[in-house]
Structures are given as C-alpha cells and as structure tokens.
C-alpha atoms as a PDB file:
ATOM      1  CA  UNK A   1     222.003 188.805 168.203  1.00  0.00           C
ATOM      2  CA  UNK A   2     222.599 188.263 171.885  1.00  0.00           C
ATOM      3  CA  UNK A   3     225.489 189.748 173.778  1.00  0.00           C
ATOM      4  CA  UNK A   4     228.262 187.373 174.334  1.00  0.00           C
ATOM      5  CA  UNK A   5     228.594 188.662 177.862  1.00  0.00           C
ATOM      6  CA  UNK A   6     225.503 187.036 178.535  1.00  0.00           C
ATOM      7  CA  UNK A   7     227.145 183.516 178.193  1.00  0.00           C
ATOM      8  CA  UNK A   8     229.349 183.324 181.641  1.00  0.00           C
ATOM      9  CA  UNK A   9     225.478 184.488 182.734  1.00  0.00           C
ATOM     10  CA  UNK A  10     223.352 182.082 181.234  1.00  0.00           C
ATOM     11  CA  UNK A  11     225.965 178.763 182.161  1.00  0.00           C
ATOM     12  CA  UNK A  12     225.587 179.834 185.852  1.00  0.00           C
ATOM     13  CA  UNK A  13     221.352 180.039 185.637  1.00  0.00           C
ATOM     14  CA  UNK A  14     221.804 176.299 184.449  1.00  0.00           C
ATOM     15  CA  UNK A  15     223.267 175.412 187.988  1.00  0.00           C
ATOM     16  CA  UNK A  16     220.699 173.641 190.572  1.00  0.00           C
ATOM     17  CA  UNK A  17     219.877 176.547 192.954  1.00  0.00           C
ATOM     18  CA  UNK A  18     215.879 177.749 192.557  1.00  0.00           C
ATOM     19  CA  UNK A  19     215.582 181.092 191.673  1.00  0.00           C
ATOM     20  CA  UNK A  20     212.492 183.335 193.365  1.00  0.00           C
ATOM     21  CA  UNK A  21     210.172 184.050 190.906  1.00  0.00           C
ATOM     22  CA  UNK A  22     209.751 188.047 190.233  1.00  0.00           C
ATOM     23  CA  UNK A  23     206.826 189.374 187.900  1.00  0.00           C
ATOM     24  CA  UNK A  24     206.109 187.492 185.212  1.00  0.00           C
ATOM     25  CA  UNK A  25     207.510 183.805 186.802  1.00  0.00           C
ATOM     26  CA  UNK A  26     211.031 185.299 185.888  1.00  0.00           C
ATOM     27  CA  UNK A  27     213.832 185.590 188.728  1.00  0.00           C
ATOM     28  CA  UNK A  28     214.378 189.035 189.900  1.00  0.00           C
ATOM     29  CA  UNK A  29     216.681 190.900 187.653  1.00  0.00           C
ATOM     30  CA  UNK A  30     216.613 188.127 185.269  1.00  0.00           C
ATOM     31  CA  UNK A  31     217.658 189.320 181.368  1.00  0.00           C
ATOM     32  CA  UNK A  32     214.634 189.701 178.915  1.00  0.00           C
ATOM     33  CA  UNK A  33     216.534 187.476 176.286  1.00  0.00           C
ATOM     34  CA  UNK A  34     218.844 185.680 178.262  1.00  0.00           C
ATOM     35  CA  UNK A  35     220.680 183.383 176.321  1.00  0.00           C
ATOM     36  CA  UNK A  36     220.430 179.749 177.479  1.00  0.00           C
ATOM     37  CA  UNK A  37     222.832 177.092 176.547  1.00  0.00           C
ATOM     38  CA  UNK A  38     220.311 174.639 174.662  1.00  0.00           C
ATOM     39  CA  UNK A  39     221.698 171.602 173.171  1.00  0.00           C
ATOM     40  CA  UNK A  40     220.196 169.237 169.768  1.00  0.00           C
ATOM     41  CA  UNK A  41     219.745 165.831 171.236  1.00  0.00           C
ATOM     42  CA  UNK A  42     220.396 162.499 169.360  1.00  0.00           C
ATOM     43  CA  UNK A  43     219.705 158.892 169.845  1.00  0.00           C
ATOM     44  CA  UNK A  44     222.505 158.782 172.394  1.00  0.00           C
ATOM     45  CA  UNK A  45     220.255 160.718 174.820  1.00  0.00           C
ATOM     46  CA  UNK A  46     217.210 158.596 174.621  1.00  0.00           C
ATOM     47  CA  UNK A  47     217.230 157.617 178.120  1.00  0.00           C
ATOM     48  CA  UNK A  48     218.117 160.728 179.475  1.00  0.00           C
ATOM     49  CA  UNK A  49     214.752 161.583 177.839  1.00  0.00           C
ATOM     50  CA  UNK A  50     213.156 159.151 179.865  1.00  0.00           C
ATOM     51  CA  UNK A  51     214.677 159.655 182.998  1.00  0.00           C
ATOM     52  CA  UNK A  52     213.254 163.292 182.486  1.00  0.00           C
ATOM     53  CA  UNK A  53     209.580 162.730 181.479  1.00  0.00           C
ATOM     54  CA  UNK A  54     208.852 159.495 184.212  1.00  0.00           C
ATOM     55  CA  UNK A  55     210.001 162.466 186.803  1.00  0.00           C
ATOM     56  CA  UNK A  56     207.242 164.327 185.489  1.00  0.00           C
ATOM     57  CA  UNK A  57     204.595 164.229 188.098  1.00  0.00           C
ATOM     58  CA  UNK A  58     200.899 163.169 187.257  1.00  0.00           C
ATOM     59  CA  UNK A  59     200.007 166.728 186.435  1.00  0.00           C
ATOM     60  CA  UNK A  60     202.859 167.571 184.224  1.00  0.00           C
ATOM     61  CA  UNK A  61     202.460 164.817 182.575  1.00  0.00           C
ATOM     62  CA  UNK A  62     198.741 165.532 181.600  1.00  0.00           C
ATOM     63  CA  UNK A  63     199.358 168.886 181.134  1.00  0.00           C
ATOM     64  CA  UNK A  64     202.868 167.985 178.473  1.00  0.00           C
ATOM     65  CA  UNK A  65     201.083 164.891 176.413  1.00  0.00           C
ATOM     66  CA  UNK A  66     197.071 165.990 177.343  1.00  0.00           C
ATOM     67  CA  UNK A  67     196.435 162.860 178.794  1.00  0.00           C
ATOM     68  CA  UNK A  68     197.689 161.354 182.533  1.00  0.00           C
ATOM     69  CA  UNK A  69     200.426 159.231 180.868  1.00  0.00           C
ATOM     70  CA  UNK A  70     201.691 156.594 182.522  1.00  0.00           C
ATOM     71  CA  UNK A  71     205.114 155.517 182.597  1.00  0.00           C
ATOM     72  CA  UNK A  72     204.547 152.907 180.072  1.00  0.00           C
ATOM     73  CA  UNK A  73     203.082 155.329 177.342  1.00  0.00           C
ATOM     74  CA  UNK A  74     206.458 157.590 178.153  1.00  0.00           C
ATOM     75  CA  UNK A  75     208.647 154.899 177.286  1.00  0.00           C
ATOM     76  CA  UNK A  76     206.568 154.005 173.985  1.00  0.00           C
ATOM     77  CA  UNK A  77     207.003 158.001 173.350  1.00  0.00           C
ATOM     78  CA  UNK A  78     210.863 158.028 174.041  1.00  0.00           C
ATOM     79  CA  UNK A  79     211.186 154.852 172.027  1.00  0.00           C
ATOM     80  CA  UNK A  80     209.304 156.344 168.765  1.00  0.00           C
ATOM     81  CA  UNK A  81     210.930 159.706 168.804  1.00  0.00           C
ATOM     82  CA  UNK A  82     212.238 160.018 165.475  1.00  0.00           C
ATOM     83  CA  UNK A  83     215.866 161.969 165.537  1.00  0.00           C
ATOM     84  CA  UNK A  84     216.115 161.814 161.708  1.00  0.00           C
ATOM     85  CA  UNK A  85     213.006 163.762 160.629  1.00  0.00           C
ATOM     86  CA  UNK A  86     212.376 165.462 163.850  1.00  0.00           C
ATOM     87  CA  UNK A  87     214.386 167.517 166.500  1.00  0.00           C
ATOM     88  CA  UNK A  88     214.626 167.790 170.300  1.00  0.00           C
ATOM     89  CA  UNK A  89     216.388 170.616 172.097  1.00  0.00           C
ATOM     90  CA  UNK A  90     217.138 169.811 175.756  1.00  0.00           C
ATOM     91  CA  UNK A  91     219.050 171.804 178.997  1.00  0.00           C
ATOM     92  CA  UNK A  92     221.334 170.378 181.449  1.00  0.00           C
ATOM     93  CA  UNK A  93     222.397 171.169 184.500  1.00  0.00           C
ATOM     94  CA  UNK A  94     225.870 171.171 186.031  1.00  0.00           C
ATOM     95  CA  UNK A  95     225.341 167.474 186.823  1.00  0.00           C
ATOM     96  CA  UNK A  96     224.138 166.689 183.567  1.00  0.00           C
ATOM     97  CA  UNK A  97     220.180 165.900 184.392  1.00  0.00           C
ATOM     98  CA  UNK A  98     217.888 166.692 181.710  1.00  0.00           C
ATOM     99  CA  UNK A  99     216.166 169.383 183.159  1.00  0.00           C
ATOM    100  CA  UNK A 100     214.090 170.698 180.344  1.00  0.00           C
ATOM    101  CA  UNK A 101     213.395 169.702 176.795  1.00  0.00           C
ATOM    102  CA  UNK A 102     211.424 170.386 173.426  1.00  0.00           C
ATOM    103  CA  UNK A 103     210.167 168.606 170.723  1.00  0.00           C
ATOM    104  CA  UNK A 104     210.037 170.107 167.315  1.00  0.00           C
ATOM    105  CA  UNK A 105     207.630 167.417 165.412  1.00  0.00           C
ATOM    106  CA  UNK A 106     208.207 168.068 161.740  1.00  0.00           C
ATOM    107  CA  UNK A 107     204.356 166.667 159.719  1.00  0.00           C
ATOM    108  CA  UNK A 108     204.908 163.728 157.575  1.00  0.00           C
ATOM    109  CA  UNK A 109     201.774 164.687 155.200  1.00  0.00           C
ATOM    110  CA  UNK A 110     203.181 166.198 151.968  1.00  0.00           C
ATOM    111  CA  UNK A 111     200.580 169.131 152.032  1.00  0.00           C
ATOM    112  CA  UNK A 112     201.780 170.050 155.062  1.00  0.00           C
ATOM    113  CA  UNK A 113     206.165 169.790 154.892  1.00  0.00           C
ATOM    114  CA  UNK A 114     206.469 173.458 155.894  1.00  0.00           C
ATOM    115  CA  UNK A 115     204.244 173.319 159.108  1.00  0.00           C
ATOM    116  CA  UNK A 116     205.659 172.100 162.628  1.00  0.00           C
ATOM    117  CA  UNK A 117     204.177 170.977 166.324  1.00  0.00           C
ATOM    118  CA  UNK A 118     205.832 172.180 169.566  1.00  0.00           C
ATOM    119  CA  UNK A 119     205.836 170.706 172.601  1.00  0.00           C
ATOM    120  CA  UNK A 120     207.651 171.130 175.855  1.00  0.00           C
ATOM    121  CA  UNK A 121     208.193 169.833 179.437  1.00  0.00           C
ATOM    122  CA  UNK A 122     210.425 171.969 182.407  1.00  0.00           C
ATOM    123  CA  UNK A 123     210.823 170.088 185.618  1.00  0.00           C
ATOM    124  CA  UNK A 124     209.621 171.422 188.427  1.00  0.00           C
ATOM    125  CA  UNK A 125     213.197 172.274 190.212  1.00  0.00           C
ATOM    126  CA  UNK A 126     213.970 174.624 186.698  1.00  0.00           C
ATOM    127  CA  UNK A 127     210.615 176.289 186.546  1.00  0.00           C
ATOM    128  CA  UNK A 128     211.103 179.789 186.593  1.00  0.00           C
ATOM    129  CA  UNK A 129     213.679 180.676 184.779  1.00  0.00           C
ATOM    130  CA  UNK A 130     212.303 180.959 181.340  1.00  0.00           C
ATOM    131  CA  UNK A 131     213.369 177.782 179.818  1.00  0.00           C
ATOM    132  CA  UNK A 132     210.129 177.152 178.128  1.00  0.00           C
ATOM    133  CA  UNK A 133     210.307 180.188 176.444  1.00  0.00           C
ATOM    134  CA  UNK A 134     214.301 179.903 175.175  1.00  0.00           C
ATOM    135  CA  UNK A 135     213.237 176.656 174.146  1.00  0.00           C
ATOM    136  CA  UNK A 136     210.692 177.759 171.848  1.00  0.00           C
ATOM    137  CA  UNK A 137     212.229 180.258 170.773  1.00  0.00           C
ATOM    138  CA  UNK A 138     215.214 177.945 169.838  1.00  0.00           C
ATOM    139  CA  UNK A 139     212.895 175.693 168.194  1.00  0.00           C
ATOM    140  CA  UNK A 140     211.168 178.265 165.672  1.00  0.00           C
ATOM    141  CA  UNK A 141     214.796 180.152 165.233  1.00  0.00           C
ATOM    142  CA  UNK A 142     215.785 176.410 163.916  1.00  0.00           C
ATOM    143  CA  UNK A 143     212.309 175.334 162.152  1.00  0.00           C
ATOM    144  CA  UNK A 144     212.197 179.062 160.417  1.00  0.00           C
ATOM    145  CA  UNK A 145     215.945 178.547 158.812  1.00  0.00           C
ATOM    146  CA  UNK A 146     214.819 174.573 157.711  1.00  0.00           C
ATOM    147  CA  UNK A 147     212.212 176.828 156.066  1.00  0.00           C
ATOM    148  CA  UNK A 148     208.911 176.370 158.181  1.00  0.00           C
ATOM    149  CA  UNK A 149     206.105 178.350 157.903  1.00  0.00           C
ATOM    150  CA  UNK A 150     204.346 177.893 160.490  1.00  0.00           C
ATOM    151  CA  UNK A 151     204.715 176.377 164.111  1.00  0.00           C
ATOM    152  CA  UNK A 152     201.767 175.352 165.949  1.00  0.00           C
ATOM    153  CA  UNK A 153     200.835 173.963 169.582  1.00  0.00           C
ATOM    154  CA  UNK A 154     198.124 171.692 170.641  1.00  0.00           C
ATOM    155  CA  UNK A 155     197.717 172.178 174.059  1.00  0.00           C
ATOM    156  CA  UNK A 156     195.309 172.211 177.068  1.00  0.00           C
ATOM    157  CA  UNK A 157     193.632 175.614 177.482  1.00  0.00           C
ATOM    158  CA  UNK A 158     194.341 175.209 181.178  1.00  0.00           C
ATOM    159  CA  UNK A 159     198.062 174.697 180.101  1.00  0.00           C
ATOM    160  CA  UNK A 160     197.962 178.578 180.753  1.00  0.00           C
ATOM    161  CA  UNK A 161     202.052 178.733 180.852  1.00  0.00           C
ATOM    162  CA  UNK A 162     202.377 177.303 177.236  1.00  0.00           C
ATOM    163  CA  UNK A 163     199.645 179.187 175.921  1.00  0.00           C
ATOM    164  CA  UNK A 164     201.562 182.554 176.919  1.00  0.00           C
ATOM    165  CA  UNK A 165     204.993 181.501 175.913  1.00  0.00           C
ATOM    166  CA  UNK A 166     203.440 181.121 172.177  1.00  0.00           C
ATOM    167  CA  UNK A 167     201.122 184.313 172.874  1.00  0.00           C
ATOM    168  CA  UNK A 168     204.030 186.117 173.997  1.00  0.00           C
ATOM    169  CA  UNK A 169     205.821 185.110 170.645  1.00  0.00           C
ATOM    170  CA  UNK A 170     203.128 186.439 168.685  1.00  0.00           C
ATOM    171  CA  UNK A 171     201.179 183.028 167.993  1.00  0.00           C
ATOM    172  CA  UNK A 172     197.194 183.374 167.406  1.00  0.00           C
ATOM    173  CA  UNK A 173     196.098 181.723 170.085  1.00  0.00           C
ATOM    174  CA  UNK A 174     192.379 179.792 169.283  1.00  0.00           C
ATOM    175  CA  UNK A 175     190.533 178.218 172.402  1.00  0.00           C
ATOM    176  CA  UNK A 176     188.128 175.908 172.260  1.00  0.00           C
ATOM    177  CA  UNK A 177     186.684 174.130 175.626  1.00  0.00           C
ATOM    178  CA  UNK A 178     189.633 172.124 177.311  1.00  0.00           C
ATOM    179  CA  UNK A 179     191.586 172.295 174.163  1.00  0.00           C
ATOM    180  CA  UNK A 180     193.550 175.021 172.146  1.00  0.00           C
ATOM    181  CA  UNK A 181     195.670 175.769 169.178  1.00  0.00           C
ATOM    182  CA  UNK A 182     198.465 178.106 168.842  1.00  0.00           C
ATOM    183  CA  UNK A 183     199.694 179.186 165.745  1.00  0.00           C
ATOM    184  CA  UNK A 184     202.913 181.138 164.531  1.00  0.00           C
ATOM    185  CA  UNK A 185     203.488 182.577 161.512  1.00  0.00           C
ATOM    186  CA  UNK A 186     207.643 182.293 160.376  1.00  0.00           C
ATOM    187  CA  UNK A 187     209.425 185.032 158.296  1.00  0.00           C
ATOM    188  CA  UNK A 188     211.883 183.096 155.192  1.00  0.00           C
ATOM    189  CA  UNK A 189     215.217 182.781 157.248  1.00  0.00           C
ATOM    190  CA  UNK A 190     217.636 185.713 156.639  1.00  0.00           C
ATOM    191  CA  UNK A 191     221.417 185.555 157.349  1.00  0.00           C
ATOM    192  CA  UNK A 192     220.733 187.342 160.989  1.00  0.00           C
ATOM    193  CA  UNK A 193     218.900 184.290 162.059  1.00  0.00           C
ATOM    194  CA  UNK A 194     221.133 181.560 160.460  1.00  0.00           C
ATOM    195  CA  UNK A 195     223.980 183.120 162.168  1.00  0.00           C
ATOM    196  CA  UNK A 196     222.510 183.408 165.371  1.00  0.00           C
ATOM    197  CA  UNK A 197     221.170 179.912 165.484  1.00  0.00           C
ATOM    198  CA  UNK A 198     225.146 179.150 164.799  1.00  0.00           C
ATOM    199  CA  UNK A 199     226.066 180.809 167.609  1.00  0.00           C
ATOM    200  CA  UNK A 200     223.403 179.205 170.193  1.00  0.00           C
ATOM    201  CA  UNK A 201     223.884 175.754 168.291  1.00  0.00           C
ATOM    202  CA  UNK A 202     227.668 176.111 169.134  1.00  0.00           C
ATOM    203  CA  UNK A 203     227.162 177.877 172.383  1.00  0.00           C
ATOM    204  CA  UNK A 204     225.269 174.818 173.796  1.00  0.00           C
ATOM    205  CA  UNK A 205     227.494 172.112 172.318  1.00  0.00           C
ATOM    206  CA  UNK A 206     230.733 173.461 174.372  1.00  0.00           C
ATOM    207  CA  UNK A 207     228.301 173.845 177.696  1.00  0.00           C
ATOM    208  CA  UNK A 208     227.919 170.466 177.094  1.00  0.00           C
ATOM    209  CA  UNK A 209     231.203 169.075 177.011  1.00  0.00           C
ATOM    210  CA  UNK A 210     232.416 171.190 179.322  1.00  0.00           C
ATOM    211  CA  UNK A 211     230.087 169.960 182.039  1.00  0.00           C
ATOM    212  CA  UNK A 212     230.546 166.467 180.871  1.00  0.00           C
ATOM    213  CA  UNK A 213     234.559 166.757 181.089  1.00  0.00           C
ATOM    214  CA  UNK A 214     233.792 168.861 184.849  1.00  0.00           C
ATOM    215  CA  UNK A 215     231.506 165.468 185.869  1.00  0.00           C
ATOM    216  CA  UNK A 216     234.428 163.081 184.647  1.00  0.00           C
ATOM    217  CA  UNK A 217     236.583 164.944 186.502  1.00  0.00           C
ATOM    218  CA  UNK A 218     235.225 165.326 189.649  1.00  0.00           C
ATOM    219  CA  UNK A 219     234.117 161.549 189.183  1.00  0.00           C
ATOM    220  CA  UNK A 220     237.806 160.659 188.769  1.00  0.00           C
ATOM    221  CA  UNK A 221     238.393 162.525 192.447  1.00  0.00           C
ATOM    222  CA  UNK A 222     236.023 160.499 193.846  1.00  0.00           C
ATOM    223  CA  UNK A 223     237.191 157.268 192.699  1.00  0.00           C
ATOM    224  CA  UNK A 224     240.490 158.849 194.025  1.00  0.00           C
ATOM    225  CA  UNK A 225     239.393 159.553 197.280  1.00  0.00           C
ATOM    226  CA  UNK A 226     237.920 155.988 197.824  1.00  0.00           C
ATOM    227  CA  UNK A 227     241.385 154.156 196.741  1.00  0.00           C
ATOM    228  CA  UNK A 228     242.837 156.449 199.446  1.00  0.00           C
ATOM    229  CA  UNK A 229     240.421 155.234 201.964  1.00  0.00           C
ATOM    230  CA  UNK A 230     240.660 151.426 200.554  1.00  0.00           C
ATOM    231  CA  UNK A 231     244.666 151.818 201.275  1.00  0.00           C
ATOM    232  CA  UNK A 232     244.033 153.245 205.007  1.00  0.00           C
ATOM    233  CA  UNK A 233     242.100 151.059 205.711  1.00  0.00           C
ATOM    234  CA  UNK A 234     244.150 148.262 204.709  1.00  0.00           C
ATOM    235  CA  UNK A 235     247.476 149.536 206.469  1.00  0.00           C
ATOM    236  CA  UNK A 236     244.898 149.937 209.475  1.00  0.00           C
ATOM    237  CA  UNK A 237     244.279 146.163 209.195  1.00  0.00           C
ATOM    238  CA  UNK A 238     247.940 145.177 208.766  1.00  0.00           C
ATOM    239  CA  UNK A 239     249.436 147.587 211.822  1.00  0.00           C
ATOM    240  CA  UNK A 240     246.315 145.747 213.458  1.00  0.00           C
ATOM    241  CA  UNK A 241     247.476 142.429 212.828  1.00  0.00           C
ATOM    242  CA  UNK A 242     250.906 142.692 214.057  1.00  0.00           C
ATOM    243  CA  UNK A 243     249.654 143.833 217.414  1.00  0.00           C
ATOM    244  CA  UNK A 244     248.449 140.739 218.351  1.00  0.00           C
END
C-alpha cells in the first residue's frame, strides 16, 4: 500500500506548474508509484467532461476515440456515458479543471460481464507526470475488486504512450496494422487491494472538497475585493459631487 507521506506529495503534483520530463516522460525525481488523488465522477460532472475532451486538440482527439472527432461526436459521447453501469476516474487541478480522465467501460454482452475496456485522455498542460498510468492503474485496482477478469484497450498502434502504460502493467500487447489490442489478465481481489482502493477512493474525495472549499473561498475574496472597489468608487463620486 502506498506511503501516506506521499499524499502532501501527490496534492502539490496536481497544481498547474509543467514539470520537465526526465527518462521515461516522468519529472526528475518523480516517485515510481506516486500516489495521485483520483476522484469517481458522476452525472454532476458531465460538463466538466466536456469542457475537457473539446480542449483536446485534433490529434488527441484521434489518438483518445481513433477517429478525428469533432466536437459534435464529443458531446454525443459525454451525453451517452453511462454512470450507472460504467465508471470514470478523473484529476483536478487546484482550480478545479478536469485535467485528466478514464473511462472504465464495463461490456453489456452476458458472455462477457467479467471483461472491461479502458480508455484515457491527459491534456497536454498535465502530460508528464504519469497520470495515464495512475489512472489505469486506478481503474483495474477498481474493475479487479468488482471482480473483472480481464481489462483490455483498443487503441491506435501509433498511440505508442497507451500501448506502454498497459505493457508496462503487464498487458499482452497484440498489433495489427494501425490498430492494437491490449489485454490484462486480473488476480480475484484480496483484502490488500480492497483496502487500498479505500484509501485512494477516500484520498481523492477529500482533495476534492478541499480544493472546491479553497476555490469558494478565494472566490468569496474576490467578490470582496470588488464591493471594496464598488464603495471607493462611489465615495469618490460623492466627495466629487460636492466639489462643484
């Protein structure tokens, strides 16, 4: 299980400053595991969904959906996504921007309840940091306790980043032309990896509201600041007035 000490860590690396990439597209000095504070998403963060995928370029977007998706294909996406039988996994930033997400497609075909599809998108100021990879790894820790066996990828073979997060994981990796299929084999869920999805499941929820109460607050400042300036301005008016 990670080290708690890793948390103060891992809420700072979800700031806005880019990183320098070291070896292996990770910042220098960056943990191996570093825990990530990655939240489930519901309904209620639909169009924060959207607002992340239309700022996908015209590359990411082929490269996330395998086709150059416009903007109206994303919002048919966003509006289909199915909270109840599937799950999405998402990371914010200090100002609460969407900055990477997953989607853990669960199959619908009876013959095939215990298999799952991953799919991911980073934007481009978070690449870097490994999010990709905590998000998989988030998604199969969850889909291997719902009692998954086996998580698969469909993506692009020149989608080399996603194809290496899965290889890296231990996925069989199967290429074929411009496509390719990942697939990972899950161990039955133990009490190890229940617990420690309760810990990053609880870990990300309190991120959350924390930067969501820091936001309010420094919203309510703001809104503080321009009564102040509202009020100067007026008694700069009415001293103004009486000169005359």
């Amino acid at each position: 299980m990670t080290a708690n000490n890793e948390w103060l860590q891992a809420a700072l690396d979800t700031a806005d400053p880019v990183s320098t990439r070291g070896k292996g597209g990770r910042p220098p000095g960056a943990a191996k595991h570093l825990m990530v504070p990655i939240r489930s998403l519901g309904p209620s963060h639909r169009e924060r969904i959207a607002r992340h995928l239309f700022a996908l370029d015209a590359e990411d977007r082929y490269l996330r959906f395998g086709y150059p998706a416009s903007d109206e294909q994303i919002r048919r996406y966003v509006d289909q996504l199915d909270f109840d039988r599937d799950d999405i996994f998402g990371i914010y930033n200090r100002r609460l921007e969407l900055i990477a997400m997953a989607h853990l497609a669960y199959t619908p075909l009876p013959e095939h309840a215990n298999c799952a599809e991953f799919g991911v998108s980073v934007a481009r100021c978070a690449r870097g940091r490994g999010y990709g990879a905590r998000l998989f790894d988030r998604a199969v820790m969850h889909a291997r306790n719902a009692g998954v066996r086996m998580v698969f990828i469909h993506a692009l073979t020149e989608n080399t980043a996603m194809l290496r997060i899965a290889s890296n994981a231990g996925a069989v990796v199967q290429r074929d032309g411009s496509e390719s299929e990942a697939f990972l084999q899950l161990p039955p869920p133990n009490l190890d990896s229940r617990m420690t999805e309760m810990v990053e499941q609880q870990y990300g929820e309190v991120d959350y509201q924390l930067k969501r109460q820091a936001k309010q607050f420094w919203a309510f400042l703001a809104s503080v600041r321009g009564m102040g300036d509202e009020v100067r301005e007026g008694v700069r008016k009415a001293l103004g007035s009486t000169d005359r």
